[in-house]
Protein backbone atom coordinates (compact mmCIF):
# COMPACT_ATOMS: atom_id res chain seq x y z
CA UNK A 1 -15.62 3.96 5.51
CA UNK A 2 -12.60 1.58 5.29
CA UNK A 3 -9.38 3.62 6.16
CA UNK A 4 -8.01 1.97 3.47
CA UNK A 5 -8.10 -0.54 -0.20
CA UNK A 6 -5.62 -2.16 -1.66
CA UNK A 7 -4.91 -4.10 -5.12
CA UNK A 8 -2.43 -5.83 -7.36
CA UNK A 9 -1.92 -3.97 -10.69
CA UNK A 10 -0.06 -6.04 -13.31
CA UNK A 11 2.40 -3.59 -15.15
CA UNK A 12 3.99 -4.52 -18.24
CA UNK A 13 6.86 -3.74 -16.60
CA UNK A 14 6.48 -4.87 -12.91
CA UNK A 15 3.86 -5.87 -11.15
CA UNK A 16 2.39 -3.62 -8.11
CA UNK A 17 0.34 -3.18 -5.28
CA UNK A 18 -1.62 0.19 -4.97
CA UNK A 19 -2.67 1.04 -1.59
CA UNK A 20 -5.32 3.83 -1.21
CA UNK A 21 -6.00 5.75 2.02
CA UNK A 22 -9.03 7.29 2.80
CA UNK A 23 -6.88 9.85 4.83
CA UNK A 24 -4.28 10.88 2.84
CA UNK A 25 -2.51 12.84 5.52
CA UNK A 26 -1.06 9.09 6.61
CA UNK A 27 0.55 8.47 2.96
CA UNK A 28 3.82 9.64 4.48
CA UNK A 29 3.72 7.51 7.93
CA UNK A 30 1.83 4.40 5.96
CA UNK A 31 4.82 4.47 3.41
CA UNK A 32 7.35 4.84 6.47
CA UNK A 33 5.66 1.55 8.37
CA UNK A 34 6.24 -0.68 5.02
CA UNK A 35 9.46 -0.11 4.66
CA UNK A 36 10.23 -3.06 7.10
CA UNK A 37 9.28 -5.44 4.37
CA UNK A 38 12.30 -6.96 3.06
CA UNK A 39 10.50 -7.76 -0.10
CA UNK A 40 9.57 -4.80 -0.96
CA UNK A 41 12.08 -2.83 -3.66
CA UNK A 42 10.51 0.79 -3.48
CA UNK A 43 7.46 2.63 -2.21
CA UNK A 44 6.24 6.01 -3.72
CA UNK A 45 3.07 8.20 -3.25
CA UNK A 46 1.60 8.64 -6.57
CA UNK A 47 -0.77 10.91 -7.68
CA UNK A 48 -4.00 8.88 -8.44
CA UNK A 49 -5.40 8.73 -11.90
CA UNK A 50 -9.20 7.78 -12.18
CA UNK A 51 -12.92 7.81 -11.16
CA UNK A 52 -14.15 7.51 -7.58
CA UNK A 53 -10.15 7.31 -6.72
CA UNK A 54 -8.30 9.59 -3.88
CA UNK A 55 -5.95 12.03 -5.12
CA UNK A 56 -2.62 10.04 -4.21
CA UNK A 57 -1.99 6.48 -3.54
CA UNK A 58 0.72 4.45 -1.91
CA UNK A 59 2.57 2.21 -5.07
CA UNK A 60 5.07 -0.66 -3.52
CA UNK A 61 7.25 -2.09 -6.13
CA UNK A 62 8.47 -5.95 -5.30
CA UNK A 63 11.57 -7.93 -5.74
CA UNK A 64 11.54 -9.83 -8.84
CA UNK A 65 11.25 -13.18 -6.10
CA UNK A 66 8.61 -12.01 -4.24
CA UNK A 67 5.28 -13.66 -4.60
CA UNK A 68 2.76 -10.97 -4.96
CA UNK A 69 -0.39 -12.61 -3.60
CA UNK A 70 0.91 -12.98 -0.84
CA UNK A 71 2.78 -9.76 -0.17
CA UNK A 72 -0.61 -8.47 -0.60
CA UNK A 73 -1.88 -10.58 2.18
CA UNK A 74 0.82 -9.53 4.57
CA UNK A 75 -0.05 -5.92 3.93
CA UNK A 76 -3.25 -5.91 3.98
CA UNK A 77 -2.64 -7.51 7.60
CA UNK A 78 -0.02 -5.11 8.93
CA UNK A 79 -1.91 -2.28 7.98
CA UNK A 80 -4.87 -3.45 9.65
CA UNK A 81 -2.70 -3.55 12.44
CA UNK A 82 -1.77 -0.53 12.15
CA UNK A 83 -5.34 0.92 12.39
CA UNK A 84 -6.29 -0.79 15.08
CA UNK A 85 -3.68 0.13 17.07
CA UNK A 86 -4.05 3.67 16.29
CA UNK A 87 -7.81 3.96 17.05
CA UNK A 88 -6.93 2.57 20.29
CA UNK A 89 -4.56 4.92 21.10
């Protein structure tokens, strides 16, 4: 299993990137490691809503001039990061 998903949802009001975790006990140090980001406005661990979902998921909220696809991109490579450096530790 991946240790983690991630998508763009397009709000109405802002669009977002969801970030699921299959181990939910990292939500806290996950959200903690993103916070770097400079485009990134806020970060909050939702509860999940839906089939087939994990209970919680990480939501980052962007800057109004930050280009989503690629935000997504830069995630999506820092957090595999991330997991590779912890399963080598």
């Amino acid at each position: 299993m991946l240790p983690f998903r991630s998508e763009i949802r397009n709000s109405p009001t802002q669009p977002t990137i969801k970030i699921f975790l299959s181990d939910e006990s990292l939500d806290a140090r996950i959200k903690k490691h993103l916070e770097h980001f400079n485009e990134i406005e806020e970060i909050e661990i939702r509860e999940s809503i839906g089939q087939n979902r994990v209970k919680e998921n990480i939501t980052v909220f962007l800057k109004d001039d930050a280009d989503i696809n690629k935000m997504k991109q830069s995630i999506d490579s820092s957090l595999w990061w991330y997991f590779e450096e912890d399963l080598v530790d």
